[in-house]
C-alpha atoms as a PDB file:
ATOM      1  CA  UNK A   1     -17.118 -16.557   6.916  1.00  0.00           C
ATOM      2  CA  UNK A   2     -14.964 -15.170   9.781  1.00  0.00           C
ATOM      3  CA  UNK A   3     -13.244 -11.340   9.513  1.00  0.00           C
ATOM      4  CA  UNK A   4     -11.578  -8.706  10.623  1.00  0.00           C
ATOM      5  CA  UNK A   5     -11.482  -5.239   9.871  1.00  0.00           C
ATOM      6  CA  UNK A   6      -8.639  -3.815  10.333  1.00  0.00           C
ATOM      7  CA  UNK A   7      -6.333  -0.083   8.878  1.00  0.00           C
ATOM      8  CA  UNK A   8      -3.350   1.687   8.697  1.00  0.00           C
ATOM      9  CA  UNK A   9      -3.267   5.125   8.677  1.00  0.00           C
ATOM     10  CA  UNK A  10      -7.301   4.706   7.815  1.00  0.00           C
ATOM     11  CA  UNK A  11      -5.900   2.469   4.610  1.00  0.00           C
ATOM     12  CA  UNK A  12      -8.549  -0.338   5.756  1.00  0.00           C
ATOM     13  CA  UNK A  13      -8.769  -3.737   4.367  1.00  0.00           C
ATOM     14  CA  UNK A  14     -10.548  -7.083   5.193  1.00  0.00           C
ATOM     15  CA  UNK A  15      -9.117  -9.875   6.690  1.00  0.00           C
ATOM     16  CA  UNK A  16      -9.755 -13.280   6.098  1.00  0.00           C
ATOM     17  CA  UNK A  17      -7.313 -16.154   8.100  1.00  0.00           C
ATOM     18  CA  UNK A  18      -6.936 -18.160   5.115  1.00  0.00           C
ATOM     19  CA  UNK A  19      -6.195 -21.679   6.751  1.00  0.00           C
ATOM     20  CA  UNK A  20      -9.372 -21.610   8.417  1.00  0.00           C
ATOM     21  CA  UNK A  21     -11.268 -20.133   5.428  1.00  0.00           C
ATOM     22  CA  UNK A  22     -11.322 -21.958   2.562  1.00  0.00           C
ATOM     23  CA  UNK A  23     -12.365 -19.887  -0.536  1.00  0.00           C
ATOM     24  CA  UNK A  24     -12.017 -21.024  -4.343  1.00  0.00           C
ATOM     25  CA  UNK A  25      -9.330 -19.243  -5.934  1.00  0.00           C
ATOM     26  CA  UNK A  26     -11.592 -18.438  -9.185  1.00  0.00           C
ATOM     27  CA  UNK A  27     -14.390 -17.031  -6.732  1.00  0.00           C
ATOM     28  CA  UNK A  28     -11.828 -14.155  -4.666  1.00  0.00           C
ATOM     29  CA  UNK A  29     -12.303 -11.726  -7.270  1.00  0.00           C
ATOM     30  CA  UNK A  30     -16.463 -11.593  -6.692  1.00  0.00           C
ATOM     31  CA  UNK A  31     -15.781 -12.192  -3.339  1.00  0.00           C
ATOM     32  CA  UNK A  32     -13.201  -9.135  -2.686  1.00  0.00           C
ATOM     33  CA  UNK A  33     -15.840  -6.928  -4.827  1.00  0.00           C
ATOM     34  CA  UNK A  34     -18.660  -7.910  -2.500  1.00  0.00           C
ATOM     35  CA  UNK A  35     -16.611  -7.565   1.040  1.00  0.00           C
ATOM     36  CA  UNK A  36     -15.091  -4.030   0.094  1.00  0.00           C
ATOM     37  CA  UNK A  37     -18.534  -2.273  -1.341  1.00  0.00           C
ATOM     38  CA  UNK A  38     -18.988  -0.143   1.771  1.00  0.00           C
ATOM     39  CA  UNK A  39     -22.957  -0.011   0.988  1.00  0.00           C
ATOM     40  CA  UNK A  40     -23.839  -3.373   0.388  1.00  0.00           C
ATOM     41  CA  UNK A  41     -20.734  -5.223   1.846  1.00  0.00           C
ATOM     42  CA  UNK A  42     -18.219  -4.892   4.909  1.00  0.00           C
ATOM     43  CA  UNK A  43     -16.505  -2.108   3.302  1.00  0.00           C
ATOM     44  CA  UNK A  44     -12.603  -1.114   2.653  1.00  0.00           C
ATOM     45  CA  UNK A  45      -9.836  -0.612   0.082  1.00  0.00           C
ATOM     46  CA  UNK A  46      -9.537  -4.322  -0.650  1.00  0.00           C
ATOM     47  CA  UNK A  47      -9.364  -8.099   0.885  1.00  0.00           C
ATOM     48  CA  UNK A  48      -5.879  -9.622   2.437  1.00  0.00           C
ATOM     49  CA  UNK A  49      -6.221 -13.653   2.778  1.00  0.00           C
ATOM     50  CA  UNK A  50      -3.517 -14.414   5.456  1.00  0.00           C
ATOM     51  CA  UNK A  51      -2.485 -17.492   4.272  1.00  0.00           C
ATOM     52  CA  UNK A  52       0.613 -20.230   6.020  1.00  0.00           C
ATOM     53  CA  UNK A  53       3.435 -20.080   4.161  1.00  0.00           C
ATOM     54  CA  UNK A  54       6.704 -22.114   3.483  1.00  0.00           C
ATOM     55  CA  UNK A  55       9.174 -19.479   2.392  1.00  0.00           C
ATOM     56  CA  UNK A  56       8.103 -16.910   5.553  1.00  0.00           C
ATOM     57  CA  UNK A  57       6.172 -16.760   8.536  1.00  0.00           C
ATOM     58  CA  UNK A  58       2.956 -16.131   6.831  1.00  0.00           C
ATOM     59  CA  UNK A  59       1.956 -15.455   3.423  1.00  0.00           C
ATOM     60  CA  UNK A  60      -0.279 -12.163   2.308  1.00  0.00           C
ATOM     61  CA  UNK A  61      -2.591 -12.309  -0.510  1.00  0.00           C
ATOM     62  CA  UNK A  62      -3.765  -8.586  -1.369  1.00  0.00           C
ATOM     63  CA  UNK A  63      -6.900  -7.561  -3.393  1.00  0.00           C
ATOM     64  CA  UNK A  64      -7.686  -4.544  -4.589  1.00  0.00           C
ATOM     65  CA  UNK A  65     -11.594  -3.304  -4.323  1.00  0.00           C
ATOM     66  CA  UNK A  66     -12.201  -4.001  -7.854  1.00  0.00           C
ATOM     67  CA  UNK A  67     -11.161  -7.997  -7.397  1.00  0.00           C
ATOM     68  CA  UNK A  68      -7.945  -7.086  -8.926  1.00  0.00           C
ATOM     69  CA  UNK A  69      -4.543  -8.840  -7.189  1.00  0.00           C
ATOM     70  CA  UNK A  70      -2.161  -6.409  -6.098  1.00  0.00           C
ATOM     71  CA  UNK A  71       1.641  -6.790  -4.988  1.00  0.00           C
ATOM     72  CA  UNK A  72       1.987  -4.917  -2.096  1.00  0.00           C
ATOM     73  CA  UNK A  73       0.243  -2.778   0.483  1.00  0.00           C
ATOM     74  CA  UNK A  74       2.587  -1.441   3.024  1.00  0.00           C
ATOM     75  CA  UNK A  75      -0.406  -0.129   5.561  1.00  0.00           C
ATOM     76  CA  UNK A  76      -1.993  -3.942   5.088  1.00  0.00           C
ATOM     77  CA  UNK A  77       1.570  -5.535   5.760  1.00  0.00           C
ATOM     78  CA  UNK A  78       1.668  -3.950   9.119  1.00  0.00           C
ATOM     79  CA  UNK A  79      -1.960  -5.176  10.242  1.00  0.00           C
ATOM     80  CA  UNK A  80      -0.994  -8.998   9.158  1.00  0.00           C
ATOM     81  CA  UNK A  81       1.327  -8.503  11.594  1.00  0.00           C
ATOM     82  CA  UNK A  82      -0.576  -6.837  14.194  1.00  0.00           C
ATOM     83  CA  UNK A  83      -3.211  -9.542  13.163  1.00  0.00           C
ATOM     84  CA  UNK A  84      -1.160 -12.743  13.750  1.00  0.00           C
ATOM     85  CA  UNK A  85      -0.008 -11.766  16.706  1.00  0.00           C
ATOM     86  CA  UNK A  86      -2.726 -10.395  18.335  1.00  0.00           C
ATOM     87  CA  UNK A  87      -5.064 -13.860  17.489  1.00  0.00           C
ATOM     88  CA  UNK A  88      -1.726 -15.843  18.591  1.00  0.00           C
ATOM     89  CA  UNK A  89      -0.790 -17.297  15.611  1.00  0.00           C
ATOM     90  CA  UNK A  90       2.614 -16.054  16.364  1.00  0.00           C
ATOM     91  CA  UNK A  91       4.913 -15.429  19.396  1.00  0.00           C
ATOM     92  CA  UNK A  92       7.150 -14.047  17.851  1.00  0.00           C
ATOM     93  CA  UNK A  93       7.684  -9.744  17.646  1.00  0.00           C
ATOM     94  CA  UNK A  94       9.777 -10.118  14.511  1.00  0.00           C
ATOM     95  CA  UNK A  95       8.449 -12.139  11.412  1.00  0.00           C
ATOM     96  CA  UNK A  96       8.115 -12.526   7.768  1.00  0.00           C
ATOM     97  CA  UNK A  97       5.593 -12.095   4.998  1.00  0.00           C
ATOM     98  CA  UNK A  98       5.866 -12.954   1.793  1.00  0.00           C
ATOM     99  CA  UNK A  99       3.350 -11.206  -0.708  1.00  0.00           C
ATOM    100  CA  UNK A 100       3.245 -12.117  -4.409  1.00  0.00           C
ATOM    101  CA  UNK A 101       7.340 -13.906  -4.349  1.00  0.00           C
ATOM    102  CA  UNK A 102       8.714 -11.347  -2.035  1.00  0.00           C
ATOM    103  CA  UNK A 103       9.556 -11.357   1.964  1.00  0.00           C
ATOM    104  CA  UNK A 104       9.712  -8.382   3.755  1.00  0.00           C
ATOM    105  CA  UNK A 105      10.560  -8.351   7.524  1.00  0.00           C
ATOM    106  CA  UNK A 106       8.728  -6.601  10.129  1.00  0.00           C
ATOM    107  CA  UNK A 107       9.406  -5.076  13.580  1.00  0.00           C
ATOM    108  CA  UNK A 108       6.311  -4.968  15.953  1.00  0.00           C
ATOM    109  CA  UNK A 109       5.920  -2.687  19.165  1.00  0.00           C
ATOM    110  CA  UNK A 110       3.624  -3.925  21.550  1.00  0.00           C
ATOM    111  CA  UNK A 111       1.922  -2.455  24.389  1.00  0.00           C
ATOM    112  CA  UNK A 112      -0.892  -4.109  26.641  1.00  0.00           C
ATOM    113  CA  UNK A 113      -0.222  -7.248  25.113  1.00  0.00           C
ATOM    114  CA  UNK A 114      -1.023  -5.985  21.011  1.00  0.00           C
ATOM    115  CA  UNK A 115       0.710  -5.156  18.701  1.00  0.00           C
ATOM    116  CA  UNK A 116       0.246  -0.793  18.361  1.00  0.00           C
ATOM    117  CA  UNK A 117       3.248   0.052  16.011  1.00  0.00           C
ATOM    118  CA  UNK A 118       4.786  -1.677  12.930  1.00  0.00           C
ATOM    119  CA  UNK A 119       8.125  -1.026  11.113  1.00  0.00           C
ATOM    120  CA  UNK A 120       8.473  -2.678   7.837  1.00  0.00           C
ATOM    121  CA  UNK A 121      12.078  -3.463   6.035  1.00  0.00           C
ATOM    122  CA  UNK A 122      10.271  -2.545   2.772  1.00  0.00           C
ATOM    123  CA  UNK A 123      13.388  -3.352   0.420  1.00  0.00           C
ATOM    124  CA  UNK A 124      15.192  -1.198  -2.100  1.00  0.00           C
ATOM    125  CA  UNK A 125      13.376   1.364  -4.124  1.00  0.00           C
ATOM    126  CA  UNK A 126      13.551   0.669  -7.986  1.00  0.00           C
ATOM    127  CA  UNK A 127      13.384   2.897 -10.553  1.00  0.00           C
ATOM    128  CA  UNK A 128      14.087   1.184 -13.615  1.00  0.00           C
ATOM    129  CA  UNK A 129      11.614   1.890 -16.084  1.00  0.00           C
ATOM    130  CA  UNK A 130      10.571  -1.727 -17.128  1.00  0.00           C
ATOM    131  CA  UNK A 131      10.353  -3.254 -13.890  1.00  0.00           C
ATOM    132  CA  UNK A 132       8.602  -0.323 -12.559  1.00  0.00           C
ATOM    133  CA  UNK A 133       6.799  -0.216 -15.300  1.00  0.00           C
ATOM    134  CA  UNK A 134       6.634   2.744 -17.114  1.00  0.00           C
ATOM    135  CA  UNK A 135       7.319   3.171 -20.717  1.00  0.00           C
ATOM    136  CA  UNK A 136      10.205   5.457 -20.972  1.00  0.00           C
ATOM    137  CA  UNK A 137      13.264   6.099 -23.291  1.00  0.00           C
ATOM    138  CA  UNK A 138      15.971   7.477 -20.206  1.00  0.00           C
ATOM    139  CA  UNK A 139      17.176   5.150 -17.519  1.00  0.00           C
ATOM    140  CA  UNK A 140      15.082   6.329 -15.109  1.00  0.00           C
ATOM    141  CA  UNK A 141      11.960   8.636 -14.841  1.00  0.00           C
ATOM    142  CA  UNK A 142      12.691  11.647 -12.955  1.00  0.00           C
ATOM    143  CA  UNK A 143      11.261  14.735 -12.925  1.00  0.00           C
ATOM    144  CA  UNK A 144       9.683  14.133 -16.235  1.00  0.00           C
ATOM    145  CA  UNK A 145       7.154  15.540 -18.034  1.00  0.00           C
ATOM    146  CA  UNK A 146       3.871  13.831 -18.535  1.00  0.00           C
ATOM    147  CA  UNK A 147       0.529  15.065 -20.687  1.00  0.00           C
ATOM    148  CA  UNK A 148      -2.608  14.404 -19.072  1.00  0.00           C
ATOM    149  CA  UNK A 149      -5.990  15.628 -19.998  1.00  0.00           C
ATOM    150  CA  UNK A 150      -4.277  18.067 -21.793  1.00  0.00           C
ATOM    151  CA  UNK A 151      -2.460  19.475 -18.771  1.00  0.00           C
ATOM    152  CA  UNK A 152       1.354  18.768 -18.387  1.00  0.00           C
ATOM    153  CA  UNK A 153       2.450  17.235 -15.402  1.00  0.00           C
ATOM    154  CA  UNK A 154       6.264  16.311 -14.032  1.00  0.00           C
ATOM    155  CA  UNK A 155       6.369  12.858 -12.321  1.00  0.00           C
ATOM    156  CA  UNK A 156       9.254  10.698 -10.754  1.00  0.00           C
ATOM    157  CA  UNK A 157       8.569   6.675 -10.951  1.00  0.00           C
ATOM    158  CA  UNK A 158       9.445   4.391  -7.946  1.00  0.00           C
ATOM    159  CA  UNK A 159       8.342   1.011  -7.361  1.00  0.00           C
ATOM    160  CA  UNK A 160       7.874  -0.671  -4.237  1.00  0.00           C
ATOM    161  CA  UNK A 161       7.144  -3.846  -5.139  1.00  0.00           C
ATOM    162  CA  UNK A 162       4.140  -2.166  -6.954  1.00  0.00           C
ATOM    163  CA  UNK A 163       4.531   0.779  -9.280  1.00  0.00           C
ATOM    164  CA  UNK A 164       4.095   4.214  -8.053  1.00  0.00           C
ATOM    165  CA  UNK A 165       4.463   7.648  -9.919  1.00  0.00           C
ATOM    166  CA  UNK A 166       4.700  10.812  -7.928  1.00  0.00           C
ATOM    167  CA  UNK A 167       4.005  14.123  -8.875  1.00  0.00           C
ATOM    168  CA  UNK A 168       4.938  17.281  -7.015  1.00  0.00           C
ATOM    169  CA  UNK A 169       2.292  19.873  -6.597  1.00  0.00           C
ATOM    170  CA  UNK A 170       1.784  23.437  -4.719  1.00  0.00           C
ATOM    171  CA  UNK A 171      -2.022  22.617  -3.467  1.00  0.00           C
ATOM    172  CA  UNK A 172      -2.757  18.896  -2.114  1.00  0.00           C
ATOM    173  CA  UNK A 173      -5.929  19.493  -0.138  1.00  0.00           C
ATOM    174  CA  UNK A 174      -7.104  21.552  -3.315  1.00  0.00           C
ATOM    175  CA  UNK A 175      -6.341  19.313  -5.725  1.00  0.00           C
ATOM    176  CA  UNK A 176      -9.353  17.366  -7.841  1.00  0.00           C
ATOM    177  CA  UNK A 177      -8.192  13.924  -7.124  1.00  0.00           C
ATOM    178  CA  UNK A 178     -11.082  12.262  -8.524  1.00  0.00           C
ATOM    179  CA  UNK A 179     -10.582  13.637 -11.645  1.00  0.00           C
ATOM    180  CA  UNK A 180      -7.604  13.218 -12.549  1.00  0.00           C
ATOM    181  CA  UNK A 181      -6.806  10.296 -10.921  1.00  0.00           C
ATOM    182  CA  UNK A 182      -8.192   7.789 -12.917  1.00  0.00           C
ATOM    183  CA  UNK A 183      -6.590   9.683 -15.891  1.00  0.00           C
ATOM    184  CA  UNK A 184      -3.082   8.410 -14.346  1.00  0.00           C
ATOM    185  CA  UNK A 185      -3.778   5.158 -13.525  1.00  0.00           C
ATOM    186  CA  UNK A 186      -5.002   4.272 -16.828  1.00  0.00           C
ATOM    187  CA  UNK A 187      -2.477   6.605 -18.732  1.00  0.00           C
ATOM    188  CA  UNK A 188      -0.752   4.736 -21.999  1.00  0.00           C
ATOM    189  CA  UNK A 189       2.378   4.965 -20.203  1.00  0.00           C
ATOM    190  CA  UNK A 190       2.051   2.687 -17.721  1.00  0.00           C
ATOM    191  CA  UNK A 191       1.032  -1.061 -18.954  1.00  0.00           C
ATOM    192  CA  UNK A 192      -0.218  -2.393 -15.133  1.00  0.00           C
ATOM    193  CA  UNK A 193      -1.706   1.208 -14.481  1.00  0.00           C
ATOM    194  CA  UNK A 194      -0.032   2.703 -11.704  1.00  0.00           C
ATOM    195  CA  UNK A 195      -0.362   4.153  -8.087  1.00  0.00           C
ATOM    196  CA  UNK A 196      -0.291   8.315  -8.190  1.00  0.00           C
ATOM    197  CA  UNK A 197       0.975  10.303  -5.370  1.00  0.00           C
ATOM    198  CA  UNK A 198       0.765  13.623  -4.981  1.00  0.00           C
ATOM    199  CA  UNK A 199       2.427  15.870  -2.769  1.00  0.00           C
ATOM    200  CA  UNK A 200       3.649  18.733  -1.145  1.00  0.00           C
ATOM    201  CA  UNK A 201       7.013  18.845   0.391  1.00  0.00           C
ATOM    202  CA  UNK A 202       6.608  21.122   3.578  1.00  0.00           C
ATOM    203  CA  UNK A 203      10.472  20.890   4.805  1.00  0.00           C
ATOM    204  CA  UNK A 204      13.794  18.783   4.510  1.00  0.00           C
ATOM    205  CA  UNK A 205      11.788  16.596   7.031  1.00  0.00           C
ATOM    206  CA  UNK A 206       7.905  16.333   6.599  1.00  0.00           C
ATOM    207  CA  UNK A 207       5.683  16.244   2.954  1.00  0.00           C
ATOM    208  CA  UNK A 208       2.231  16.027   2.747  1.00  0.00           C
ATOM    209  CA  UNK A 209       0.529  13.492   0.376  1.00  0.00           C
ATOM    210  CA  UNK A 210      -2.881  12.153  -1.420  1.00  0.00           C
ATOM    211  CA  UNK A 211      -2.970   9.006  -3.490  1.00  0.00           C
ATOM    212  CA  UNK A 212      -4.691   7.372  -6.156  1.00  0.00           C
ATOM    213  CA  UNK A 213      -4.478   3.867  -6.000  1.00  0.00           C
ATOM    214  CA  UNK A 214      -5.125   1.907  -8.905  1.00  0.00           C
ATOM    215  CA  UNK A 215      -8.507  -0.581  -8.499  1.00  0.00           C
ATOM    216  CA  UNK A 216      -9.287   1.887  -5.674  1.00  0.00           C
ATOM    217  CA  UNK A 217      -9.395   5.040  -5.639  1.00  0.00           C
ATOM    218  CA  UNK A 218      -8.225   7.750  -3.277  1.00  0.00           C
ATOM    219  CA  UNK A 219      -7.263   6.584   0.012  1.00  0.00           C
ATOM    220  CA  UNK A 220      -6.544   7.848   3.411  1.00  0.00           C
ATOM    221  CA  UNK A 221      -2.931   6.124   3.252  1.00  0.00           C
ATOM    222  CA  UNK A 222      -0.516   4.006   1.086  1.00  0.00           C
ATOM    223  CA  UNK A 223       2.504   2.465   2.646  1.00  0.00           C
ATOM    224  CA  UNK A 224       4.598   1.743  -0.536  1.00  0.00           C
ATOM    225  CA  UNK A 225       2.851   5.553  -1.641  1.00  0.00           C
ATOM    226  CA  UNK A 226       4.675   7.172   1.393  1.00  0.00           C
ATOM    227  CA  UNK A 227       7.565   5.168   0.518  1.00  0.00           C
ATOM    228  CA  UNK A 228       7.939   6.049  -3.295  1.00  0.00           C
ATOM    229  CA  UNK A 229       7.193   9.458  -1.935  1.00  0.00           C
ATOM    230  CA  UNK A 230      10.292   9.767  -0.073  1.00  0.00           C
ATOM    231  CA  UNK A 231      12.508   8.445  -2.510  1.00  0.00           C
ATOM    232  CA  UNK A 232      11.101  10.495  -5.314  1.00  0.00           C
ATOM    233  CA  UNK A 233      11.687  13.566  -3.021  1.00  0.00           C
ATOM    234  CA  UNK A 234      15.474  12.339  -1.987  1.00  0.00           C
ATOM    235  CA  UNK A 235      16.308  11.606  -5.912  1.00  0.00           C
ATOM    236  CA  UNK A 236      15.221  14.861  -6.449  1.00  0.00           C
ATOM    237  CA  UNK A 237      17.093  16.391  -3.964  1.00  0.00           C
ATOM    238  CA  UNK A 238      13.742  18.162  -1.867  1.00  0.00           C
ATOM    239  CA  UNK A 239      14.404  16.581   1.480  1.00  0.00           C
ATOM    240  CA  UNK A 240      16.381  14.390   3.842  1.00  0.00           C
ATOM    241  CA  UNK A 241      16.416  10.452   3.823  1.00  0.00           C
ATOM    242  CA  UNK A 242      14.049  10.413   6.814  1.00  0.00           C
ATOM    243  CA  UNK A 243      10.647  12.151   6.499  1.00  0.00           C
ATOM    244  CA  UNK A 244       6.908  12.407   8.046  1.00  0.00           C
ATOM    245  CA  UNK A 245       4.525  11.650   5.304  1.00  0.00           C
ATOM    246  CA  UNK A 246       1.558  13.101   6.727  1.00  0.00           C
ATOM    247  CA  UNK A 247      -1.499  11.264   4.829  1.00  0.00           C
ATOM    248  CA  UNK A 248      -5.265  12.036   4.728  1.00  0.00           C
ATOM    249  CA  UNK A 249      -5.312   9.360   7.740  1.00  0.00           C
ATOM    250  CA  UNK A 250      -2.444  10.233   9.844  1.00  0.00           C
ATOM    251  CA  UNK A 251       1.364  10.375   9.704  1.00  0.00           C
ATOM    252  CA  UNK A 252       3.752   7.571   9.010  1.00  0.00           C
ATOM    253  CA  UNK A 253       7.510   7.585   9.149  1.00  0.00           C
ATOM    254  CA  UNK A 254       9.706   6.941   6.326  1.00  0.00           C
ATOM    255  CA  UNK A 255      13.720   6.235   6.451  1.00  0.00           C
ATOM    256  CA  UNK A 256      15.683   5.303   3.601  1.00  0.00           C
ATOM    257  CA  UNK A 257      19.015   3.832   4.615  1.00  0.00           C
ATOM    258  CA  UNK A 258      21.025   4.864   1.586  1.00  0.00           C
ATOM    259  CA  UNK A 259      24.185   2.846   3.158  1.00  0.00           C
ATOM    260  CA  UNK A 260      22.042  -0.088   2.734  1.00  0.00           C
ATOM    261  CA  UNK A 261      19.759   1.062  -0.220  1.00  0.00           C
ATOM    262  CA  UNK A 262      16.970  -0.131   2.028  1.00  0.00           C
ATOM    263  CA  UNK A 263      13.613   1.593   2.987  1.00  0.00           C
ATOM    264  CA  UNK A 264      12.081   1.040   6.537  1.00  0.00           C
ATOM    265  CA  UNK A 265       9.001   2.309   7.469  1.00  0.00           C
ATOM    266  CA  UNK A 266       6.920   2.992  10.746  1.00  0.00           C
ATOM    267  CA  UNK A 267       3.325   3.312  11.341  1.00  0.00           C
ATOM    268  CA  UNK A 268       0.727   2.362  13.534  1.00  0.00           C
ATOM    269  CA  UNK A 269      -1.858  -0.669  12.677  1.00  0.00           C
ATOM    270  CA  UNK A 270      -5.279  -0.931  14.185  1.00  0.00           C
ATOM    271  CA  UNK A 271      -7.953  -3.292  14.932  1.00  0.00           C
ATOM    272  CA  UNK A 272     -11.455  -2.287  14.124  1.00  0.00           C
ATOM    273  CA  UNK A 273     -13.347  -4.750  14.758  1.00  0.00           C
ATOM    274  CA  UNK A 274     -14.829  -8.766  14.091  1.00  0.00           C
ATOM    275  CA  UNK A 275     -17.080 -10.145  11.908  1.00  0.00           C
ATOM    276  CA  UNK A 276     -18.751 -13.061  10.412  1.00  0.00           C
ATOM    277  CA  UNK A 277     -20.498 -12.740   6.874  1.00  0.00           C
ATOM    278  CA  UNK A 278     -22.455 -15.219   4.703  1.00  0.00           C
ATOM    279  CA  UNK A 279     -21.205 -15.374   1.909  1.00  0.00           C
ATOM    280  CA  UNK A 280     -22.605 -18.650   0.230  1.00  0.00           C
ATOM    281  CA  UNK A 281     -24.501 -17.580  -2.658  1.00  0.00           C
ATOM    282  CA  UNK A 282     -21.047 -16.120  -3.715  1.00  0.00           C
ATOM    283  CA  UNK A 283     -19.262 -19.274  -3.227  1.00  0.00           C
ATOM    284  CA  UNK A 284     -22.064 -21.353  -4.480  1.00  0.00           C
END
């Protein structure tokens, strides 16, 4: 089986041209568990099958690392693109994905004939409860108090396509992520578990940020994370619409237009390198 490694940010995932590689559906969990085990496998947060596509340009089928099926992955949105244009699937600078029923349009910069920068019309942020989801008695979930491991914490709950709850705190690079992140995602609260970002709002204009992404773990970057992170911090009233989200893995730019309730965001996608695998005996 042909890959390519690829990240955003350091958010890497493996990428598999799906028209060319034909995997059983029933086998892509085993398969994406393999692939991403960075000691016995390629290694990364997850698999993306970049598959043709009637309704867009090109279709993106995301995995998490634990062979779970995810929504959306706005570092792994920019490297399809970077991906299908680079291998010359497309001409074109401006395309569409669709990823589990919903498009989103991207932008592409490119310099030395590949594609270096990405922005992404990531859609409207949504904060109503159940199609976040959360479990929650007010209209939305802001600045609300949450028990966890017996500590209370105050989160604000965006989704992005996938569901995100962020949680403002004095000390990121302190903070014992791998402790009480899996507490989050599998809190009571949220019935599809739930991306956790937390973060540190530096000015009006830049934050700081860690996430916990559910059937992954910490990562150096989330796309819908820095996302939800800037519209938790604008519903909140911390800083302006456009922001620096500086992650673990670099910096990526977040604007929402609030005259068209839409969210772009910019960041860079990268090529790491090709592969082929045999995979058989997991196919078999």
């Amino acid at each position: 089986m042909k890959f390519t490694k690829m990240h955003g940010c350091g958010n890497d995932y493996i990428y598999i041209n799906g028209a060319e590689e034909k995997v059983p559906q029933e086998k892509k969990p085993d398969l994406v568990r393999f692939l991403s085990d960075r000691h016995f496998g390629i290694g990364g947060d997850g698999v993306i099958f970049i598959n043709p596509s009637r309704e867009a340009d090109f279709e993106m089928e995301m995995y998490n690392a634990d062979g779970s099926r995810a929504e959306m992955c706005g570092n792994g949105i920019r490297c399809v693109g970077k991906y299908v244009y680079d291998k010359r699937l497309t001409d074109k600078i401006t395309i569409s994905i669709i990823s589990a029923g919903k498009i989103k349009y991207l932008d592409m910069t490119v310099k030395d004939g590949e594609v270096s920068m990405v922005t992404v019309n990531m859609g409207q942020p949504e904060f109503t409860p159940k199609e976040i989801p959360v479990i929650a008695d007010n209209e939305i979930v802001m600045d609300e108090p949450i028990q966890v491991e017996g500590k209370e914490y105050h989160m604000t709950c965006v989704s992005m396509g996938n569901p995100h709850a962020v949680v403002f705190v004095e000390d990121v690079s302190g903070l014992e992520i791998e402790k009480i992140g899996p507490y989050f995602e599998n809190h009571e609260r949220f019935p599809k578990r739930i991306n956790t970002e937390f973060v540190r709002v530096i000015d009006r204009n830049h934050v700081e940020m860690r996430v916990w992404e559910r059937g992954t773990g910490e990562t150096l970057a989330c796309g819908t994370g820095c996302c939800a992170t800037v519209a938790a911090c604008v519903l909140n009233g911390l800083t302006n619409h456009k922001v620096a989200v500086k992650v673990l893995g670099g910096e990526i730019l977040v604007d929402w237009i609030k005259k068209e309730n839409v969210i772009y965001m910019t960041g860079p996608a990268a090529t790491v390198f090709d592969g082929e695998i045999d995979v058989d005996e997991i196919l078999c």
